[in-house]
C-alpha atoms as a PDB file:
ATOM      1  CA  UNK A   1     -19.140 -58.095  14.042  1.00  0.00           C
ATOM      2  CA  UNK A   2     -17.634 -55.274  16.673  1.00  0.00           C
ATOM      3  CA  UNK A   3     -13.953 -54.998  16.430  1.00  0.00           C
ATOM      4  CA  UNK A   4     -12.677 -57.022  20.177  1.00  0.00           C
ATOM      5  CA  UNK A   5     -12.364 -54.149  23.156  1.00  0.00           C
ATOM      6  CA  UNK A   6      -8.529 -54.247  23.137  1.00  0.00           C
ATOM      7  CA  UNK A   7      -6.321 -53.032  26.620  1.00  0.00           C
ATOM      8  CA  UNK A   8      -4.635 -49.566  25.598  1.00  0.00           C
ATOM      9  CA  UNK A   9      -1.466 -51.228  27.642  1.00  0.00           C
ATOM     10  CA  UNK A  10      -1.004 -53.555  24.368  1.00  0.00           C
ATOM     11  CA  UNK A  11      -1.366 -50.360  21.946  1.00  0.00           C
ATOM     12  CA  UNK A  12       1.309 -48.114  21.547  1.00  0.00           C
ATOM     13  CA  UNK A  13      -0.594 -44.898  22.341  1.00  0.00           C
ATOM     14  CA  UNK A  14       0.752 -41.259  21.811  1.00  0.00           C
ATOM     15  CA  UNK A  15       1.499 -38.295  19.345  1.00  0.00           C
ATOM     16  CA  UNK A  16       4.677 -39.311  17.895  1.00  0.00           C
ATOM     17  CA  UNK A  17       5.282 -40.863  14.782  1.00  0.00           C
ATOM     18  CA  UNK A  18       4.514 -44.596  14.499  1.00  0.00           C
ATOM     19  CA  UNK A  19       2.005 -44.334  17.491  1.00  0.00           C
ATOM     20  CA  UNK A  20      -1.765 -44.511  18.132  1.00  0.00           C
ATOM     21  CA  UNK A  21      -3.157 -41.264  19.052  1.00  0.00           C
ATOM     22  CA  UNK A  22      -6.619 -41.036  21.659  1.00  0.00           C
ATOM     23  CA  UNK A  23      -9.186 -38.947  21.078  1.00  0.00           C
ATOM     24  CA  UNK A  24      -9.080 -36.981  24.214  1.00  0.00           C
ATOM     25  CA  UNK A  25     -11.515 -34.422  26.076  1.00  0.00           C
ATOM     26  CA  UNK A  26     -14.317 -32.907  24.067  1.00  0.00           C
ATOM     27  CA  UNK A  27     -13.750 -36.094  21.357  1.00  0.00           C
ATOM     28  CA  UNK A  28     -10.955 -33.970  19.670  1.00  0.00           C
ATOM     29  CA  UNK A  29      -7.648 -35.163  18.631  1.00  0.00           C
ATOM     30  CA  UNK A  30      -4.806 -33.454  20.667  1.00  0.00           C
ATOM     31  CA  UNK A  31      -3.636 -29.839  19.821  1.00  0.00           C
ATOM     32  CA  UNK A  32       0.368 -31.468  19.751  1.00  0.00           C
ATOM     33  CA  UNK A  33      -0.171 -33.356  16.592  1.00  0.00           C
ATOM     34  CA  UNK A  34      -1.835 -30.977  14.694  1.00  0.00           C
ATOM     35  CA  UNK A  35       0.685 -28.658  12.404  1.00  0.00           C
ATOM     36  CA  UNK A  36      -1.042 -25.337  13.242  1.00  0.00           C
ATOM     37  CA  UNK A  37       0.242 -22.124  12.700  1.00  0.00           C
ATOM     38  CA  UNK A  38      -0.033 -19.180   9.672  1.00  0.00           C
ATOM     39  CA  UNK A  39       2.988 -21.128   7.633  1.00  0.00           C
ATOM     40  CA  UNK A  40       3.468 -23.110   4.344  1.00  0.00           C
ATOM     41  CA  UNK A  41       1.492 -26.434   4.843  1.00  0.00           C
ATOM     42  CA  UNK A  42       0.461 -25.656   8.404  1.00  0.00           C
ATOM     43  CA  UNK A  43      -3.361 -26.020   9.493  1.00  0.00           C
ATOM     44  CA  UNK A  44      -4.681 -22.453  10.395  1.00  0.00           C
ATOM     45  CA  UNK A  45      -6.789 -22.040  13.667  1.00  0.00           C
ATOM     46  CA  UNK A  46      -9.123 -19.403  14.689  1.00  0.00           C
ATOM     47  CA  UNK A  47      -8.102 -17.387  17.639  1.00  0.00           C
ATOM     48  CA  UNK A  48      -9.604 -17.016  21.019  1.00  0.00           C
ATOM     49  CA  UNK A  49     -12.039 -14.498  19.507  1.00  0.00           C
ATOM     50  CA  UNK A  50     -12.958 -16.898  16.672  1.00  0.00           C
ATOM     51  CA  UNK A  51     -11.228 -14.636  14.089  1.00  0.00           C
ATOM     52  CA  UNK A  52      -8.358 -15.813  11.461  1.00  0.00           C
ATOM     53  CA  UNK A  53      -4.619 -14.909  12.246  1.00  0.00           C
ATOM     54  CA  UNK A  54      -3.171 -12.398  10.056  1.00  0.00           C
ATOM     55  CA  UNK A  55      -2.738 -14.599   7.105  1.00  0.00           C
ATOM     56  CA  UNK A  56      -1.465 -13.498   3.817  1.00  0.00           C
ATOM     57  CA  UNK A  57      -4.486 -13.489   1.670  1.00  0.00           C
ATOM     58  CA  UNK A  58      -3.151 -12.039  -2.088  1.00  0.00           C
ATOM     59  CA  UNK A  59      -4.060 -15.271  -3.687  1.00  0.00           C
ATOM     60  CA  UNK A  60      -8.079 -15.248  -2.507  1.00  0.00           C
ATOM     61  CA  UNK A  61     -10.779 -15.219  -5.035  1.00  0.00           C
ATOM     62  CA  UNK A  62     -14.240 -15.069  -5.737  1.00  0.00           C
ATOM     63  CA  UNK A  63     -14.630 -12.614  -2.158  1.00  0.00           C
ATOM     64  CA  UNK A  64     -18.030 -10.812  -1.682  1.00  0.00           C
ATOM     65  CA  UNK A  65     -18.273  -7.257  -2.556  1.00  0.00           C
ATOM     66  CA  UNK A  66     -16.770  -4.916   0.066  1.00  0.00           C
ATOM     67  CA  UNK A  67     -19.886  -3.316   2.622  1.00  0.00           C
ATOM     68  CA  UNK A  68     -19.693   0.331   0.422  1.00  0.00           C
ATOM     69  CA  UNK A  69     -20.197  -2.249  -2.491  1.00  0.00           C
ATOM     70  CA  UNK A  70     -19.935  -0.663  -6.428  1.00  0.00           C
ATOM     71  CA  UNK A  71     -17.613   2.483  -5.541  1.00  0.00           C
ATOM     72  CA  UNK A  72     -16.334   1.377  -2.291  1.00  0.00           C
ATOM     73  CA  UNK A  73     -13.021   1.644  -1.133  1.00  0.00           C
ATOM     74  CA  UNK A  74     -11.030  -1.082   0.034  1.00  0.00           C
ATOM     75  CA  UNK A  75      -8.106  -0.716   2.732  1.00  0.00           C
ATOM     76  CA  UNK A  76      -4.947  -2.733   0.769  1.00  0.00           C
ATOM     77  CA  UNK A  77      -1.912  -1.422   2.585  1.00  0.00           C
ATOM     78  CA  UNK A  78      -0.550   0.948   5.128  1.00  0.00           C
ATOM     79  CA  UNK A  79       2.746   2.576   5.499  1.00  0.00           C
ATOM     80  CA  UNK A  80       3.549   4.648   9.025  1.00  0.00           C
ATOM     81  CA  UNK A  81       7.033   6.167   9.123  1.00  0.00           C
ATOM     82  CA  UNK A  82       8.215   5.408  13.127  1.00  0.00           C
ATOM     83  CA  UNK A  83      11.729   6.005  11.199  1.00  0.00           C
ATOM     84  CA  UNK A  84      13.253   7.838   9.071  1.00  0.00           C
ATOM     85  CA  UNK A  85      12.753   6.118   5.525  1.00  0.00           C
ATOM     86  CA  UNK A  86      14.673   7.081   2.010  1.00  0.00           C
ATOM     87  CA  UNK A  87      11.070   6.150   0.311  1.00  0.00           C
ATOM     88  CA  UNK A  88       7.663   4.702   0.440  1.00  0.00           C
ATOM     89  CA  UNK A  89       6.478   1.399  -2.115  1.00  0.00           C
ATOM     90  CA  UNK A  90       3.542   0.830  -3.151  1.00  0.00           C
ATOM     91  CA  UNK A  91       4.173  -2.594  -5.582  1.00  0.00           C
ATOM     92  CA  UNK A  92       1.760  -5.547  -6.364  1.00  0.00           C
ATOM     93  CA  UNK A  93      -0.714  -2.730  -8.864  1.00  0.00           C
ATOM     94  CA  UNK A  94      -3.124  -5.186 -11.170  1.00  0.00           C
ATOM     95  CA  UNK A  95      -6.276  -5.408 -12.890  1.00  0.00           C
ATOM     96  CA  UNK A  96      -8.077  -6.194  -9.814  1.00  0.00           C
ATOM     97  CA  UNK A  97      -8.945  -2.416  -9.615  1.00  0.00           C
ATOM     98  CA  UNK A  98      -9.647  -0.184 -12.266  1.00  0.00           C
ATOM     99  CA  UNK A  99      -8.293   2.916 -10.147  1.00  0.00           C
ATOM    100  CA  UNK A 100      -6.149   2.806  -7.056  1.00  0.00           C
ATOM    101  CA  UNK A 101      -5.581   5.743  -4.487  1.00  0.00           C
ATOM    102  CA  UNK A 102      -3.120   6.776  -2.224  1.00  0.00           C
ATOM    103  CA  UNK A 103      -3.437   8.843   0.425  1.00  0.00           C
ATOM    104  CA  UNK A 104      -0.844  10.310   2.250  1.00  0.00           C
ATOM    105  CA  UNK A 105      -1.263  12.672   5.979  1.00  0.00           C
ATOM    106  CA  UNK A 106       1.161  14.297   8.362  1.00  0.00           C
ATOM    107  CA  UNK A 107       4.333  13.799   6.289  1.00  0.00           C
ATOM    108  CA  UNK A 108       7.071  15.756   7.448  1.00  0.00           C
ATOM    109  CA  UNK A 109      10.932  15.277   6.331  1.00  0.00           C
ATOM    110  CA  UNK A 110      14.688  15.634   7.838  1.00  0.00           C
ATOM    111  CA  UNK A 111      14.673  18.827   5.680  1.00  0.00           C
ATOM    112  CA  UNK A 112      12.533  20.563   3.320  1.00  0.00           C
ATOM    113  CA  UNK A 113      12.016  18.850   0.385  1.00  0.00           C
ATOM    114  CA  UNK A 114       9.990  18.727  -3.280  1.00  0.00           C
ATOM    115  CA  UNK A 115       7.914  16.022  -3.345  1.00  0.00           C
ATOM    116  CA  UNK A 116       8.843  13.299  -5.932  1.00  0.00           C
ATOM    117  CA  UNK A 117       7.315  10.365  -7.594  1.00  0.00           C
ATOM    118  CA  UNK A 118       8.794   7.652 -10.026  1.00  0.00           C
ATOM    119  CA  UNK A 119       6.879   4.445 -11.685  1.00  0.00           C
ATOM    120  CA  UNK A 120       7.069   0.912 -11.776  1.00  0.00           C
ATOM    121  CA  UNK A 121       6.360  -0.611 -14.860  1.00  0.00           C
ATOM    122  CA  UNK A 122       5.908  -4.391 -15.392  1.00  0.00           C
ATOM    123  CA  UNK A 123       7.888  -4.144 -12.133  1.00  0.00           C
ATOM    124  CA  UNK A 124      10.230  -2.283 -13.024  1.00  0.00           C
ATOM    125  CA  UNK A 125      11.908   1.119 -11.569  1.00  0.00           C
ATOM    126  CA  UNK A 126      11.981   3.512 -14.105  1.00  0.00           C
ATOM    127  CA  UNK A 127      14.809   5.885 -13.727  1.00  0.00           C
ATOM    128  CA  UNK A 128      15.111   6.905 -17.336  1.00  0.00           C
ATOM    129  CA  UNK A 129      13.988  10.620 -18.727  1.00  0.00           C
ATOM    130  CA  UNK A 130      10.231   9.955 -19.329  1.00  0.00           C
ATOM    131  CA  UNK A 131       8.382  11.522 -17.121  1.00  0.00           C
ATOM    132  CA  UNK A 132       6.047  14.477 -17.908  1.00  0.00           C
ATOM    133  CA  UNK A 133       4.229  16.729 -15.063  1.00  0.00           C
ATOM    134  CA  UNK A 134       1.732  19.270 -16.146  1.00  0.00           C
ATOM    135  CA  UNK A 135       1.106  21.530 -13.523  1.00  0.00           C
ATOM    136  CA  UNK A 136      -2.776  23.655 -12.482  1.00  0.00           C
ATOM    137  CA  UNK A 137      -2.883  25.889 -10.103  1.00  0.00           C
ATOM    138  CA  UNK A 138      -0.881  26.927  -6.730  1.00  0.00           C
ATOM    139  CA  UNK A 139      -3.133  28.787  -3.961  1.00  0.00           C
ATOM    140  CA  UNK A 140      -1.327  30.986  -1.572  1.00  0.00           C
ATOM    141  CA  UNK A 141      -4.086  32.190   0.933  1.00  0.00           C
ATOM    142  CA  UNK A 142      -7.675  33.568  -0.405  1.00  0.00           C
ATOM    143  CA  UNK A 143      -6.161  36.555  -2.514  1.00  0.00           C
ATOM    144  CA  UNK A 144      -2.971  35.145  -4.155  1.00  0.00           C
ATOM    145  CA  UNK A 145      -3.202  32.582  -6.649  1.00  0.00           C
ATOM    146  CA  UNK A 146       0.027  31.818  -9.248  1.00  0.00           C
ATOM    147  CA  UNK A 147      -0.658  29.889 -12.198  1.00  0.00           C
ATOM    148  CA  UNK A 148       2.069  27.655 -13.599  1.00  0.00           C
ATOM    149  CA  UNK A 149       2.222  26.478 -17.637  1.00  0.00           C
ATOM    150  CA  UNK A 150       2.215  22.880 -18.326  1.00  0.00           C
ATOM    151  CA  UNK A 151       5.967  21.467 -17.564  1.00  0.00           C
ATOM    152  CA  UNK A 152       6.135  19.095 -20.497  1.00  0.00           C
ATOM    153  CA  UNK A 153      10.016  18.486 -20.591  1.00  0.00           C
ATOM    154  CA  UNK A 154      11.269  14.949 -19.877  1.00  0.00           C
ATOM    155  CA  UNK A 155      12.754  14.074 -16.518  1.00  0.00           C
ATOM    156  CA  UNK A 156      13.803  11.135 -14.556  1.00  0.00           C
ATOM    157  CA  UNK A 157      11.222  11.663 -11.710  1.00  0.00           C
ATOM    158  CA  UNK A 158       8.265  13.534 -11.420  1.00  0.00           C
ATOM    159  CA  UNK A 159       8.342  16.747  -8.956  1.00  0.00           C
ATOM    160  CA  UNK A 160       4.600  16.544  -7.629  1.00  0.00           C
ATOM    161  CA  UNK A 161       4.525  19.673  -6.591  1.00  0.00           C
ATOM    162  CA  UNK A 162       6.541  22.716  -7.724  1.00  0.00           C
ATOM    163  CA  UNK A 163       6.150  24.336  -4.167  1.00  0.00           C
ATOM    164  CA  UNK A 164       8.716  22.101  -1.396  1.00  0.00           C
ATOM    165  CA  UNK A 165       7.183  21.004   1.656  1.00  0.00           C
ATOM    166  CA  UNK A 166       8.430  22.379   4.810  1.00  0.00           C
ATOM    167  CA  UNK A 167       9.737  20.183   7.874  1.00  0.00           C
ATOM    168  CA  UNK A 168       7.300  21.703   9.685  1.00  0.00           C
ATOM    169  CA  UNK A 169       8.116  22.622  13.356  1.00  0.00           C
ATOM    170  CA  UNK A 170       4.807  23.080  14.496  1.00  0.00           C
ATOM    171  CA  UNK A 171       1.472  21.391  13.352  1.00  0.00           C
ATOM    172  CA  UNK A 172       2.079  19.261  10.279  1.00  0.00           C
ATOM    173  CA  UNK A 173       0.217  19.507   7.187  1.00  0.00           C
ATOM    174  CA  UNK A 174       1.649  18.162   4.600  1.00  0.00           C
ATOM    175  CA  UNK A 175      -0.562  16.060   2.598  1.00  0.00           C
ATOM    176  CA  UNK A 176      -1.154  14.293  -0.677  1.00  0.00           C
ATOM    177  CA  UNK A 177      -3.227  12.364  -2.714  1.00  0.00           C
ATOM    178  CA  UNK A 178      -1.797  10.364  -5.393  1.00  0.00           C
ATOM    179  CA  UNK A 179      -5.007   8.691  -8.318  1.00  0.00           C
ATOM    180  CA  UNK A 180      -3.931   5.972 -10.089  1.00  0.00           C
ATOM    181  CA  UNK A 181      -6.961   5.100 -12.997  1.00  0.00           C
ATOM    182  CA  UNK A 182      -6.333   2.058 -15.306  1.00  0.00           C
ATOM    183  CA  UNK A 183      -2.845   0.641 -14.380  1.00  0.00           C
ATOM    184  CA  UNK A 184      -3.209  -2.073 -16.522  1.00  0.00           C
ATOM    185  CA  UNK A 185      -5.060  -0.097 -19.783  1.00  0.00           C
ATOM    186  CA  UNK A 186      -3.842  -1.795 -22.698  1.00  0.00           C
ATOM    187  CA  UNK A 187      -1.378   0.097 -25.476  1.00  0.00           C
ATOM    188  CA  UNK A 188      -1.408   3.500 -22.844  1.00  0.00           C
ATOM    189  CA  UNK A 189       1.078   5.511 -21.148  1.00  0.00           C
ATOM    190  CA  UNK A 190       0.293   5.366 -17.276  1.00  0.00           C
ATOM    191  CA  UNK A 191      -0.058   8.573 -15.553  1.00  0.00           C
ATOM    192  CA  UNK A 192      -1.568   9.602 -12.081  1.00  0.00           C
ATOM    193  CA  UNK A 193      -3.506  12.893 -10.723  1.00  0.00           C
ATOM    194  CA  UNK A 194      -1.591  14.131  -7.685  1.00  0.00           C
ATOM    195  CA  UNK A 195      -2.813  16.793  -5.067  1.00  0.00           C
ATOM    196  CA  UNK A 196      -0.796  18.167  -2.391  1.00  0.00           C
ATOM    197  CA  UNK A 197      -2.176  20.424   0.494  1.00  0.00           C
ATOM    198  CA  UNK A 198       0.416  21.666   2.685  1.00  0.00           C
ATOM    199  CA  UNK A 199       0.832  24.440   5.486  1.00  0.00           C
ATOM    200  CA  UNK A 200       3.684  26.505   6.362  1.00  0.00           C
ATOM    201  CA  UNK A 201       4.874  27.419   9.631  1.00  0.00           C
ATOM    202  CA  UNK A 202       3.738  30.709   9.038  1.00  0.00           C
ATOM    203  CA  UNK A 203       0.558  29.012   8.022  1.00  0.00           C
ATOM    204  CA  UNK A 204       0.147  29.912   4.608  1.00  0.00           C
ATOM    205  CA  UNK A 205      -2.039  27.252   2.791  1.00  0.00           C
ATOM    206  CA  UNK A 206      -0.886  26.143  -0.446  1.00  0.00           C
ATOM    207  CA  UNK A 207      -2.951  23.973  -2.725  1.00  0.00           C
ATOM    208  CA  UNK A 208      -1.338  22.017  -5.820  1.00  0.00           C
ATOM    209  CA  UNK A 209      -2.288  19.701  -8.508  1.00  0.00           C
ATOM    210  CA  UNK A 210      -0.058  17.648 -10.754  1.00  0.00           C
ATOM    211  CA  UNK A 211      -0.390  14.709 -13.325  1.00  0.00           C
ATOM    212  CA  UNK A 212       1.987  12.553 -13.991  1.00  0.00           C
ATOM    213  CA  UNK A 213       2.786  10.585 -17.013  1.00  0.00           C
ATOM    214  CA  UNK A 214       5.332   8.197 -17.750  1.00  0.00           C
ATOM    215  CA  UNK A 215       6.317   7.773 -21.607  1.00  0.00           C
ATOM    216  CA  UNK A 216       8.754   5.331 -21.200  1.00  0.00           C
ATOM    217  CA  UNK A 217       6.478   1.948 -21.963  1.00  0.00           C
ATOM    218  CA  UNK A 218       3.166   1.070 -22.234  1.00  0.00           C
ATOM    219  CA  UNK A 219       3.722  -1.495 -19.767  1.00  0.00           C
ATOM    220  CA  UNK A 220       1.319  -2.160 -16.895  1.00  0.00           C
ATOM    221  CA  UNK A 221       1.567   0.333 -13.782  1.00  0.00           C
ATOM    222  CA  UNK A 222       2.142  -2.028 -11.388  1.00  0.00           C
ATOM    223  CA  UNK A 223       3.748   0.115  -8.276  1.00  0.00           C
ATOM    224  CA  UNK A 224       4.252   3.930  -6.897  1.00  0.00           C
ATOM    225  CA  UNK A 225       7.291   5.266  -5.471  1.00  0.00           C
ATOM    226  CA  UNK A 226       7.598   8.364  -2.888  1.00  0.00           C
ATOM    227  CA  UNK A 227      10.591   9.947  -2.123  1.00  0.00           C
ATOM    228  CA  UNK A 228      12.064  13.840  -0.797  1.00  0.00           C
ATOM    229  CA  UNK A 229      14.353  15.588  -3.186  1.00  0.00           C
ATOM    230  CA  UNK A 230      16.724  15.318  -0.498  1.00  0.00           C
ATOM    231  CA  UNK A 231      16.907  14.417   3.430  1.00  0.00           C
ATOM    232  CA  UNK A 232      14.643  11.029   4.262  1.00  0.00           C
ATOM    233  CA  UNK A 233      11.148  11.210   5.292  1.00  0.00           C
ATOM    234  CA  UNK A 234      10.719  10.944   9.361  1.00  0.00           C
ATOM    235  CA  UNK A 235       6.975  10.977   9.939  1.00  0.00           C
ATOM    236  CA  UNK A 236       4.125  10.077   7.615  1.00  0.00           C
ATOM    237  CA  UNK A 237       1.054   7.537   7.259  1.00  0.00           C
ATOM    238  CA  UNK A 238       0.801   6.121   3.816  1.00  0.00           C
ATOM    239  CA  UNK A 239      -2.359   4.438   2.833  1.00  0.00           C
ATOM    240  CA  UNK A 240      -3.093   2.452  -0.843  1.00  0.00           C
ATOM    241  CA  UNK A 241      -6.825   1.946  -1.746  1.00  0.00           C
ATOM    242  CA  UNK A 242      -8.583  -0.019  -4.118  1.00  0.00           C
ATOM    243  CA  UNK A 243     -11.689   1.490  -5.596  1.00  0.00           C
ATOM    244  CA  UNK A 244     -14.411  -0.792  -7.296  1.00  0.00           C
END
C-alpha cells in the first residue's frame, strides 16, 4: 500500500544533522549538504565548463594511452622561476616511464654560473664524491671547436657544462636538456645525457654535451636537482616529461 501523504509541518525538514532533507528544483538534493570540494573525503564536482578541478591525480591507473600514443610525451610538471630560487626539484622518478626528460629555456642567474646537477637516489640527496661527467664537444661559432677528454674524477656534483652560463643582459639563451633513461634499471648506476645551448652577450653560440653518472648506489633514480655554482637562479621555465 502507498506510504500516507504526510504535512511537511509535522517533518522536521532541512540540511542539518538529524533533519529531513527535500529534494528541491531539478529533483536534486541541495548543493549545502553535499561535502564538495578537491579535499580528503570531499565529493568532487565538475566545473561550469564540465571539466574536473585541479585534482591531484598521482595515484590514477589503468589511463588510456596519451594522443602521440607509443613515443609520446607526456607533460608531468612545470617549474617557472617568478623568483629567485637556490634550485629546481624534480622528485617522484618511477617505473612508470622508461626515460624521463627535462627541458629547461630562458634560464638566466643573479651571476654567472656553471651549471650543476646532483641525484636522488631511493630519495635520497646524494652529496657524497660519486659523480662522474664525461665531457664531448664545445662549439664556439662555425670555425672553432675545443674538444675536452672525458672528466672521470669523482665529485660531489656534476658540472653539466664546463663552459658557465652568462646572466645574460640582453636576449637569453641559456638552455638545457637533461635525459633520464631507465631510473629504475635494476643492479645499474643511474646516469643522464645533458645538453646545454647557450648564447653570450656577444652572441657567441656554444654547444655542450655531458653525461652524468652517479656511482654511489644502484638505487633507483628517483629525482633531479638543478642548481648555479653560485648566485640563485632568477628566471627560467623548467619542464619534466615522461616518454612512453
Amino acid at each position: 500500500m502507498p506510504f500516507p501523504t504526510v504535512d511537511n509541518d509535522m517533518l522536521n525538514i532541512g540540511v542539518s544533522n538529524g533533519q529531513i532533507p527535500i529534494i528541491g528544483a531539478g529533483n536534486k538534493l541541495p548543493d549545502s549538504i553535499i561535502n564538495g570540494g578537491v579535499g580528503a573525503n570531499q565529493f568532487i564536482k565538475l566545473d561550469g565548463s564540465a571539466r574536473l578541478p585541479a585534482v591531484d591525480a598521482s595515484l590514477l591507473t589503468n589511463l588510456p594511452a596519451p594522443s602521440g600514443g607509443i613515443g609520446g610525451m607526456n607533460l608531468l610538471d612545470e617549474q617557472i622561476i617568478v623568483s629567485p630560487v637556490g634550485q629546481i626539484d624534480f622528485i617522484g622518478l618511477d617505473g612508470s616511464y622508461d626515460f624521463y626528460k627535462i627541458i629547461a629555456t630562458d634560464i638566466r642567474g643573479s651571476a654567472s654560473f656553471t651549471p650543476l646537477v646532483r641525484f636522488y637516489l631511493g630519495g635520497v640527496l646524494i652529496t657524497s664524491n660519486d659523480y662522474h661527467t664525461p665531457r664531448t664537444k664545445v662549439s664556439n661559432t662555425d670555425t672553432n671547436n675545443t674538444y675536452y677528454s672525458n672528466n672521470d674524477s669523482n665529485g660531489s656534483e656534476s658540472a653539466i657544462s664546463p663552459t658557465t652560463f652568462n646572466s645574460l643582459s640582453g636576449s637569453p639563451f641559456n638552455n638545457v636538456v637533461i635525459e633520464i633513461p631507465c631510473p629504475t634499471a635494476a643492479n645499474a648506476h643511474k646516469m643522464t645525457r645533458n645538453h646545454c645551448y647557450m648564447v653570450s652577450d656577444s652572441g657567441t653560440i656554444t654547444l655542450v654535451e655531458t653525461a652524468t653518472v652517479c656511482k654511489a648506489n644502484a638505487s633507483n633514480l628517483t629525482g633531479i636537482r638543478f642548481y648555479p655554482h653560485t648566485g640563485n637562479l632568477t628566471r627560467g621555465t623548467f619542464k619534466l616529461y615522461g616518454i612512453n
